[in-house]
PDB file of N, CA and C in Angstrom:
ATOM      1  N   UNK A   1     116.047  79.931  86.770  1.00  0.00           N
ATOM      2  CA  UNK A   1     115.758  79.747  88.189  1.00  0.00           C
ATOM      3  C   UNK A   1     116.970  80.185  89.002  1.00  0.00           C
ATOM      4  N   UNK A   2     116.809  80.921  89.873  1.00  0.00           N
ATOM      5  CA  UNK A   2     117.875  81.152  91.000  1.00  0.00           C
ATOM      6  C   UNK A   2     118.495  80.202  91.943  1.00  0.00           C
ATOM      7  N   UNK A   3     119.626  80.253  92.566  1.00  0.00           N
ATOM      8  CA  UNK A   3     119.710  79.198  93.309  1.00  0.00           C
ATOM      9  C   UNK A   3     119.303  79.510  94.499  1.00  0.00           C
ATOM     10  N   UNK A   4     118.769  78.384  95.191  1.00  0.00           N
ATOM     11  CA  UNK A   4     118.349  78.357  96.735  1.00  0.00           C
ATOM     12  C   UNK A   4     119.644  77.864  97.291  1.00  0.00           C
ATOM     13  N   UNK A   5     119.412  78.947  98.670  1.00  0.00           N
ATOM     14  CA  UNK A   5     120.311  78.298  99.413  1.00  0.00           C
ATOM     15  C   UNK A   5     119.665  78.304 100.923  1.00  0.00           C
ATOM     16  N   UNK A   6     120.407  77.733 101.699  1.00  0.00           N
ATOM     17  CA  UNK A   6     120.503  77.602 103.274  1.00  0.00           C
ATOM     18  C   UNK A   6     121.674  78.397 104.383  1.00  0.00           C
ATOM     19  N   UNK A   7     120.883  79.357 105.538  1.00  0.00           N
ATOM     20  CA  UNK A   7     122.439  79.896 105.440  1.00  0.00           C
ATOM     21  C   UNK A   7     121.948  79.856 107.151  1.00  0.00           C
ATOM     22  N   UNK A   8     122.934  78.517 107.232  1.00  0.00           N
ATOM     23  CA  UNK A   8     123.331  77.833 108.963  1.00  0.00           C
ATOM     24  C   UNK A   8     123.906  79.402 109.965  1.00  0.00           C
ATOM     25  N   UNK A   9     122.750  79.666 111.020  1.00  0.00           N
ATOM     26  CA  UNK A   9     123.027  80.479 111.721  1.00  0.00           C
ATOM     27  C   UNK A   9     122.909  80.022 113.473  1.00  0.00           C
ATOM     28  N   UNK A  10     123.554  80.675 113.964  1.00  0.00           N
ATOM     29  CA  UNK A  10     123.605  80.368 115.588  1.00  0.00           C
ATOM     30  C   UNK A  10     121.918  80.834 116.417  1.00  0.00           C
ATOM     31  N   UNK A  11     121.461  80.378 117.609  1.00  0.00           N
ATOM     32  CA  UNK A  11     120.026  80.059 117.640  1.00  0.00           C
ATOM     33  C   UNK A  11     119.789  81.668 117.877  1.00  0.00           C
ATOM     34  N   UNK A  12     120.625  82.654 118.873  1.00  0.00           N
ATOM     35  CA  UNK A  12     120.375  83.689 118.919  1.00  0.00           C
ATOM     36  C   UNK A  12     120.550  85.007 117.226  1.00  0.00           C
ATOM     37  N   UNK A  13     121.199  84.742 116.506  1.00  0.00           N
ATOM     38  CA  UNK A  13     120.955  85.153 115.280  1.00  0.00           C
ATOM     39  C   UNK A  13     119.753  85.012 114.223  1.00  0.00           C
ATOM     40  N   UNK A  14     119.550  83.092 114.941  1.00  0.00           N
ATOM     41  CA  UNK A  14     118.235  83.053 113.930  1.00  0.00           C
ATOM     42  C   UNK A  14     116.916  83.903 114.869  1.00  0.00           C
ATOM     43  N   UNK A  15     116.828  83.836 115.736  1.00  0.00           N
ATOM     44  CA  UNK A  15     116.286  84.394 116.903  1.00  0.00           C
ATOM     45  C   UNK A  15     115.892  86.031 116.322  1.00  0.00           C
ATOM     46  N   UNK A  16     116.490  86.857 116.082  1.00  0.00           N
ATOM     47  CA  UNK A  16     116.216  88.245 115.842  1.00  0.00           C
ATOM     48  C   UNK A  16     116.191  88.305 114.476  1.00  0.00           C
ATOM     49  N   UNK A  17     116.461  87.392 113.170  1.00  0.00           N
ATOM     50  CA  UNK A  17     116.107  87.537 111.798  1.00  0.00           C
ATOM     51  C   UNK A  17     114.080  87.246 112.119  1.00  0.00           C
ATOM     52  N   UNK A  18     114.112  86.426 112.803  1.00  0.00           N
ATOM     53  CA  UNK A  18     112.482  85.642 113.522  1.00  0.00           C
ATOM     54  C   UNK A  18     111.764  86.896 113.615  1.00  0.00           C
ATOM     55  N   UNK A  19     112.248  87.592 114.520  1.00  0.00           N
ATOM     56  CA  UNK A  19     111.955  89.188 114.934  1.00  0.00           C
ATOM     57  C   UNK A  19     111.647  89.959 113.896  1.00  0.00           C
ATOM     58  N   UNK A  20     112.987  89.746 113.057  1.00  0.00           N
ATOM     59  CA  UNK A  20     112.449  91.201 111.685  1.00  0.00           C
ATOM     60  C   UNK A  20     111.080  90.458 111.005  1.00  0.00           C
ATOM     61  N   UNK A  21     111.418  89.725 110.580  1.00  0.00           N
ATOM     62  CA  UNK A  21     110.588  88.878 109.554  1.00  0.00           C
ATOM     63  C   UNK A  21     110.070  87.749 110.063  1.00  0.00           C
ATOM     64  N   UNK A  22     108.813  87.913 110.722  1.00  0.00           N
ATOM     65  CA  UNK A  22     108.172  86.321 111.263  1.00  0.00           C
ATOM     66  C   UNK A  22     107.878  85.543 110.520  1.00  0.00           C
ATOM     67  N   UNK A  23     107.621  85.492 109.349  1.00  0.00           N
ATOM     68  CA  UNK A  23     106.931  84.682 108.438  1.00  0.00           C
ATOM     69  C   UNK A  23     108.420  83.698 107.680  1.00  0.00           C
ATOM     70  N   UNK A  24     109.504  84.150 108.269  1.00  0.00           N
ATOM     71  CA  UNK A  24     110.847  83.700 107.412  1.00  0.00           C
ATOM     72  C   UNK A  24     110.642  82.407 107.225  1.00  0.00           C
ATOM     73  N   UNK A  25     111.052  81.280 106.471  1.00  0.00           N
ATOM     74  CA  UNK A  25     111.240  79.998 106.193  1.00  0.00           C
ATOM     75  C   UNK A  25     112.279  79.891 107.520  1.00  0.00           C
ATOM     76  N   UNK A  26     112.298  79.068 108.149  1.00  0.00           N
ATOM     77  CA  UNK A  26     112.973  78.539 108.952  1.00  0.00           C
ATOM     78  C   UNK A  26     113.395  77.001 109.180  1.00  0.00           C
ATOM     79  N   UNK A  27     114.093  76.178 108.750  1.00  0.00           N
ATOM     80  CA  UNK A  27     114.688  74.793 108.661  1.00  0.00           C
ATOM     81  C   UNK A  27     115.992  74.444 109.500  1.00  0.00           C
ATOM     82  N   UNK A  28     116.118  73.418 110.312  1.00  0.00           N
ATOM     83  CA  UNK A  28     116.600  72.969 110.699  1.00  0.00           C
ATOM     84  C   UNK A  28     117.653  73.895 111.256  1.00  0.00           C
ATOM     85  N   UNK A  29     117.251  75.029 112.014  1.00  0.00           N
ATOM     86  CA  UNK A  29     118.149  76.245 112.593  1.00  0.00           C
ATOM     87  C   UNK A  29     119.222  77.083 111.379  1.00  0.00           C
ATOM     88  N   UNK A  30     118.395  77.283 110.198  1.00  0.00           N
ATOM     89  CA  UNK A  30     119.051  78.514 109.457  1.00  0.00           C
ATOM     90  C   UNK A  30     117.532  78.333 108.765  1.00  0.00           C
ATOM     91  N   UNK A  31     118.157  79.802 107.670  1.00  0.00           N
ATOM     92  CA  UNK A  31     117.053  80.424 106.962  1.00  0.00           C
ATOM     93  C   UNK A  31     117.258  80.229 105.160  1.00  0.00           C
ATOM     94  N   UNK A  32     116.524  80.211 105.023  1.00  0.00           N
ATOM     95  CA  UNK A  32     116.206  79.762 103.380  1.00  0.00           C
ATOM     96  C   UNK A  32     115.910  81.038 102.800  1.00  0.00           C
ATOM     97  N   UNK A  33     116.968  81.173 101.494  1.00  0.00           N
ATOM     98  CA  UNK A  33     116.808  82.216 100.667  1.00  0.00           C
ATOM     99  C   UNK A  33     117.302  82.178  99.285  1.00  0.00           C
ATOM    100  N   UNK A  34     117.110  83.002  98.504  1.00  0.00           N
ATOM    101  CA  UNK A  34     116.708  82.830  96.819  1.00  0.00           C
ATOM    102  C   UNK A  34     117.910  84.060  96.599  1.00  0.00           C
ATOM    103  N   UNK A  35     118.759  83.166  95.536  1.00  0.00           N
ATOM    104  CA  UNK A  35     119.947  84.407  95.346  1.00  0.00           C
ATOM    105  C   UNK A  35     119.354  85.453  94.401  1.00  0.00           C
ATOM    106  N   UNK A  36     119.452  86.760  94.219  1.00  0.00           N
ATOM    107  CA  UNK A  36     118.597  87.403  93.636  1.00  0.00           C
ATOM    108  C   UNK A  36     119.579  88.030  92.433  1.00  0.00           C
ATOM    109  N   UNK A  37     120.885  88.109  93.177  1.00  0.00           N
ATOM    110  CA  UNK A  37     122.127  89.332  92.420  1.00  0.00           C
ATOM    111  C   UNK A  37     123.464  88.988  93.104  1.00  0.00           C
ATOM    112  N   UNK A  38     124.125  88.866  92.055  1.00  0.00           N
ATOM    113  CA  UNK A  38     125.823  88.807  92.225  1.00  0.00           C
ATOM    114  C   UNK A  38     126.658  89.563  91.657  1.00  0.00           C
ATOM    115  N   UNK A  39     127.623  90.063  92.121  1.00  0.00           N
ATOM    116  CA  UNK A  39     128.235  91.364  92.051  1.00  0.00           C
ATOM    117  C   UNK A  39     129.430  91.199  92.253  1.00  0.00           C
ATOM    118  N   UNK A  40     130.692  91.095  91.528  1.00  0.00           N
ATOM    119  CA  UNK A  40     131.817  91.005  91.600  1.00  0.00           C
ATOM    120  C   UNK A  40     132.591  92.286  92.366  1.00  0.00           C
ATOM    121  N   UNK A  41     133.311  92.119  93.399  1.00  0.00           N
ATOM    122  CA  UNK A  41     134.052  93.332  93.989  1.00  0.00           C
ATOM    123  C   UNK A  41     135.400  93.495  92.864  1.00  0.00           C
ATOM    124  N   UNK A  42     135.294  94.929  92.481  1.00  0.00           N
ATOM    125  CA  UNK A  42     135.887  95.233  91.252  1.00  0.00           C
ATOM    126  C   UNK A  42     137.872  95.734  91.659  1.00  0.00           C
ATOM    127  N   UNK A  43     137.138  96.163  93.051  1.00  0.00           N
ATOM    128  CA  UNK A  43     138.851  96.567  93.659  1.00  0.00           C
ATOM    129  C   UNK A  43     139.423  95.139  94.568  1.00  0.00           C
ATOM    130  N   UNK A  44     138.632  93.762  94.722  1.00  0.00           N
ATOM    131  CA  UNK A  44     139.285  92.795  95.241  1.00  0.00           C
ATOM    132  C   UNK A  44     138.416  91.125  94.433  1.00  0.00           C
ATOM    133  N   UNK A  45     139.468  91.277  93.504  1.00  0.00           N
ATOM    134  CA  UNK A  45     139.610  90.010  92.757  1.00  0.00           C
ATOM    135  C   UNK A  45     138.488  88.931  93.108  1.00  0.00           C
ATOM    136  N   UNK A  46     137.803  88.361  93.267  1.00  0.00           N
ATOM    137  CA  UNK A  46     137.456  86.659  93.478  1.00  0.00           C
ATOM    138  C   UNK A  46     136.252  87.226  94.750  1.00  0.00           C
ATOM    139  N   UNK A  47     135.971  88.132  95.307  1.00  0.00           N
ATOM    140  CA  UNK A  47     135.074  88.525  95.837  1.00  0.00           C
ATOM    141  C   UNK A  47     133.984  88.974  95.642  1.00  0.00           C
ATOM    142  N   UNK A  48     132.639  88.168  96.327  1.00  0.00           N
ATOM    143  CA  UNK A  48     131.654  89.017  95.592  1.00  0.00           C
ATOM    144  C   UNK A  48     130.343  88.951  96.465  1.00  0.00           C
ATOM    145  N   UNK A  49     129.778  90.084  96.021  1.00  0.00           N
ATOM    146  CA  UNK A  49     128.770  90.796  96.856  1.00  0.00           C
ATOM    147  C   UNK A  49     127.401  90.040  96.288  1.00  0.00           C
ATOM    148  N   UNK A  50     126.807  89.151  97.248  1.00  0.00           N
ATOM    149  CA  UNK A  50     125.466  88.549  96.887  1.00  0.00           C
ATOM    150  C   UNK A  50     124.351  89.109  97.457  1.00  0.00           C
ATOM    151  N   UNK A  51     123.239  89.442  96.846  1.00  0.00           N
ATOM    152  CA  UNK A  51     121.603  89.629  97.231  1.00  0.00           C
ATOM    153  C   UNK A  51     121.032  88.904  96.809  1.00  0.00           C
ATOM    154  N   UNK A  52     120.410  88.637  98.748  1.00  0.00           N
ATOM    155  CA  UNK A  52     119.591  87.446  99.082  1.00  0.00           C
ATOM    156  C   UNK A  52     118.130  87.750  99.666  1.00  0.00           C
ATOM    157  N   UNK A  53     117.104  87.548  98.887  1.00  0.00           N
ATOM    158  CA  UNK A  53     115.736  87.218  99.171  1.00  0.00           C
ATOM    159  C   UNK A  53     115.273  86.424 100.174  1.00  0.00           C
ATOM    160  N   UNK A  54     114.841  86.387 101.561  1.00  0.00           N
ATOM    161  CA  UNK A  54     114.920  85.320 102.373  1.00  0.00           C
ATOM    162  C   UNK A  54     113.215  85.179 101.849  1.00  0.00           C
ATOM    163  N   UNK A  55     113.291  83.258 101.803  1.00  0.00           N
ATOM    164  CA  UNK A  55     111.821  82.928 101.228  1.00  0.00           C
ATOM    165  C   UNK A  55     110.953  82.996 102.478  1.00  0.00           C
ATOM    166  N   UNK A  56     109.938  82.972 102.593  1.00  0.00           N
ATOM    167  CA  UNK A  56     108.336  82.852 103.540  1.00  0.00           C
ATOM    168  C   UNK A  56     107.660  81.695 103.858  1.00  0.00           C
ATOM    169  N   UNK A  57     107.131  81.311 104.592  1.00  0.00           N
ATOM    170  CA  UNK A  57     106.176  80.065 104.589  1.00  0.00           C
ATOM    171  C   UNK A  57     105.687  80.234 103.525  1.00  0.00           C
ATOM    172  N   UNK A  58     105.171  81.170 102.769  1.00  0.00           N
ATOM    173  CA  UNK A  58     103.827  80.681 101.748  1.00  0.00           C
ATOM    174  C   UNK A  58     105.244  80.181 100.270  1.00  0.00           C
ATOM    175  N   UNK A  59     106.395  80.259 100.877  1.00  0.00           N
ATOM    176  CA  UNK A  59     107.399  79.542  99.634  1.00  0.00           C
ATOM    177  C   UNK A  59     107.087  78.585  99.621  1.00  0.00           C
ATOM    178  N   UNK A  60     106.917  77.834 100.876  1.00  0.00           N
ATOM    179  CA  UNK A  60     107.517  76.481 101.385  1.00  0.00           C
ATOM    180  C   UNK A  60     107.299  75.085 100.396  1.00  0.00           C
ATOM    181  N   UNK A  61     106.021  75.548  99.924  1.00  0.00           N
ATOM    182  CA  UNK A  61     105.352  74.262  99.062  1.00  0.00           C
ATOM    183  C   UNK A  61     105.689  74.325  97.753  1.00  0.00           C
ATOM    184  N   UNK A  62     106.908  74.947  97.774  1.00  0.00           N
ATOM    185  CA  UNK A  62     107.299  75.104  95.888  1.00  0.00           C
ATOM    186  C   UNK A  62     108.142  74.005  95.742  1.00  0.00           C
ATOM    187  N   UNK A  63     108.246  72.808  94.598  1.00  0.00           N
ATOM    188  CA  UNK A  63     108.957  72.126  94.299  1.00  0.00           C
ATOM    189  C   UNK A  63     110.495  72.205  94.126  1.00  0.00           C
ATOM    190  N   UNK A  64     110.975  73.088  94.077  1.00  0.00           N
ATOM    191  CA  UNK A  64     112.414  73.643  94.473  1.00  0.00           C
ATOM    192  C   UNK A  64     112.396  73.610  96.134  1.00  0.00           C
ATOM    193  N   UNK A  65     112.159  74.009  96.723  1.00  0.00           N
ATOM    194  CA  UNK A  65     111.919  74.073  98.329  1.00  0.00           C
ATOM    195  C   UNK A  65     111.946  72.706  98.697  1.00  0.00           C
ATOM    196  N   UNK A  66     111.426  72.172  98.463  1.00  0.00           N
ATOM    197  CA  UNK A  66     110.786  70.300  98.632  1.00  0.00           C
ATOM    198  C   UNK A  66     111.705  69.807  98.287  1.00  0.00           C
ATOM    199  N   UNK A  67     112.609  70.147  97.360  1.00  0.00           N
ATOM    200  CA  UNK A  67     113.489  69.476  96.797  1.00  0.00           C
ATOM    201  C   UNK A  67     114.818  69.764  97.630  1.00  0.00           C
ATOM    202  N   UNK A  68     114.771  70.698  97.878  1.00  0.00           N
ATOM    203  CA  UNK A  68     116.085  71.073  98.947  1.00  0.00           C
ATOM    204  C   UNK A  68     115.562  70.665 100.409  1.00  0.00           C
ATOM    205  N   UNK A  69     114.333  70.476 101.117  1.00  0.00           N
ATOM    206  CA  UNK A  69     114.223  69.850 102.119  1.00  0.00           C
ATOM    207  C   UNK A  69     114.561  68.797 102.285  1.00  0.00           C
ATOM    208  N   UNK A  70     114.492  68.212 101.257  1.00  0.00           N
ATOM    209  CA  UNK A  70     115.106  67.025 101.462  1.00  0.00           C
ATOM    210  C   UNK A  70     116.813  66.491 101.095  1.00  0.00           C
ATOM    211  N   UNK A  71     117.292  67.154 100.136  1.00  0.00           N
ATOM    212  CA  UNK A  71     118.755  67.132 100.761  1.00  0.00           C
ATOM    213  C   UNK A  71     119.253  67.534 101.591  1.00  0.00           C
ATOM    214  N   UNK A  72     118.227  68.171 102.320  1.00  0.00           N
ATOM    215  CA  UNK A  72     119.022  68.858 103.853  1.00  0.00           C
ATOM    216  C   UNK A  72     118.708  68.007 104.680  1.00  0.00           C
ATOM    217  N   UNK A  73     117.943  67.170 104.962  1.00  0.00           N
ATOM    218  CA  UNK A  73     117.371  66.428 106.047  1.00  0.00           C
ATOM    219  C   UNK A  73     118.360  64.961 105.425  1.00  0.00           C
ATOM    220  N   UNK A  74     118.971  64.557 104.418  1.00  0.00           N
ATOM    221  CA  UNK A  74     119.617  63.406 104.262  1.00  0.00           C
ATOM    222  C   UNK A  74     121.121  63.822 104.968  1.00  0.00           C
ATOM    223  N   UNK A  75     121.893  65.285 104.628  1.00  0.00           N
ATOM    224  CA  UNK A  75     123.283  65.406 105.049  1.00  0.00           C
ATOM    225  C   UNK A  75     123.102  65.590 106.312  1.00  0.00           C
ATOM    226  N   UNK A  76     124.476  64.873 107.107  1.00  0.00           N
ATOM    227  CA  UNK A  76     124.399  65.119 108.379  1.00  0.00           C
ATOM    228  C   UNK A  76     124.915  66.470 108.729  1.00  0.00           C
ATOM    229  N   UNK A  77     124.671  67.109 109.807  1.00  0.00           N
ATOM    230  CA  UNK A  77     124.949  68.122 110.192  1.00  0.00           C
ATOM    231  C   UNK A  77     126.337  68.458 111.445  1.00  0.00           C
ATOM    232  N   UNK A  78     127.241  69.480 111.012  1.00  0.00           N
ATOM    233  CA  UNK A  78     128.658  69.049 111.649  1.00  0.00           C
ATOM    234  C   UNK A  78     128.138  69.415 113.100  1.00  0.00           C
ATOM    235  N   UNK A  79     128.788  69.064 114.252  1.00  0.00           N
ATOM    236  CA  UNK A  79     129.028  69.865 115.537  1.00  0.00           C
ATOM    237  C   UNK A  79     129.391  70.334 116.003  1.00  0.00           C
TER     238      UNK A  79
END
């Protein structure tokens, strides 16, 4: 299984990802996505290049999803 993640964006950023892709998962003002590929940068040490799958509503009801909705809705969120 890949890891899911959450990736906290400002309202006008999430705003035009909305645009490309309407159907995006959208939570609590960032977007939900499935790491697909990791890639070590070979000329700078400890850096690395990730591809990310952003998931869809029709993700939403997958038990991985559910499962991260809800650790996101328990941590508080900084300001």
């Amino acid at each position: 299984m890949s890891n899911i993640l959450w990736i906290d964006l400002d309202i006008r950023a999430l705003n035009i990802c909305q645009e490309i892709e309407n159907s995006a998962l959208v939570f609590n003002n960032g977007l939900l996505g499935r790491v697909v590929r990791v890639e070590e940068n070979r000329q700078n040490s400890g850096v690395y290049g990730v591809g990310v799958c952003f998931l869809t509503q029709s993700d939403k009801n997958s038990r991985d999803i559910q499962d991260l909705f809800s650790k996101l809705s328990r941590k508080p969120r900084k300001s």
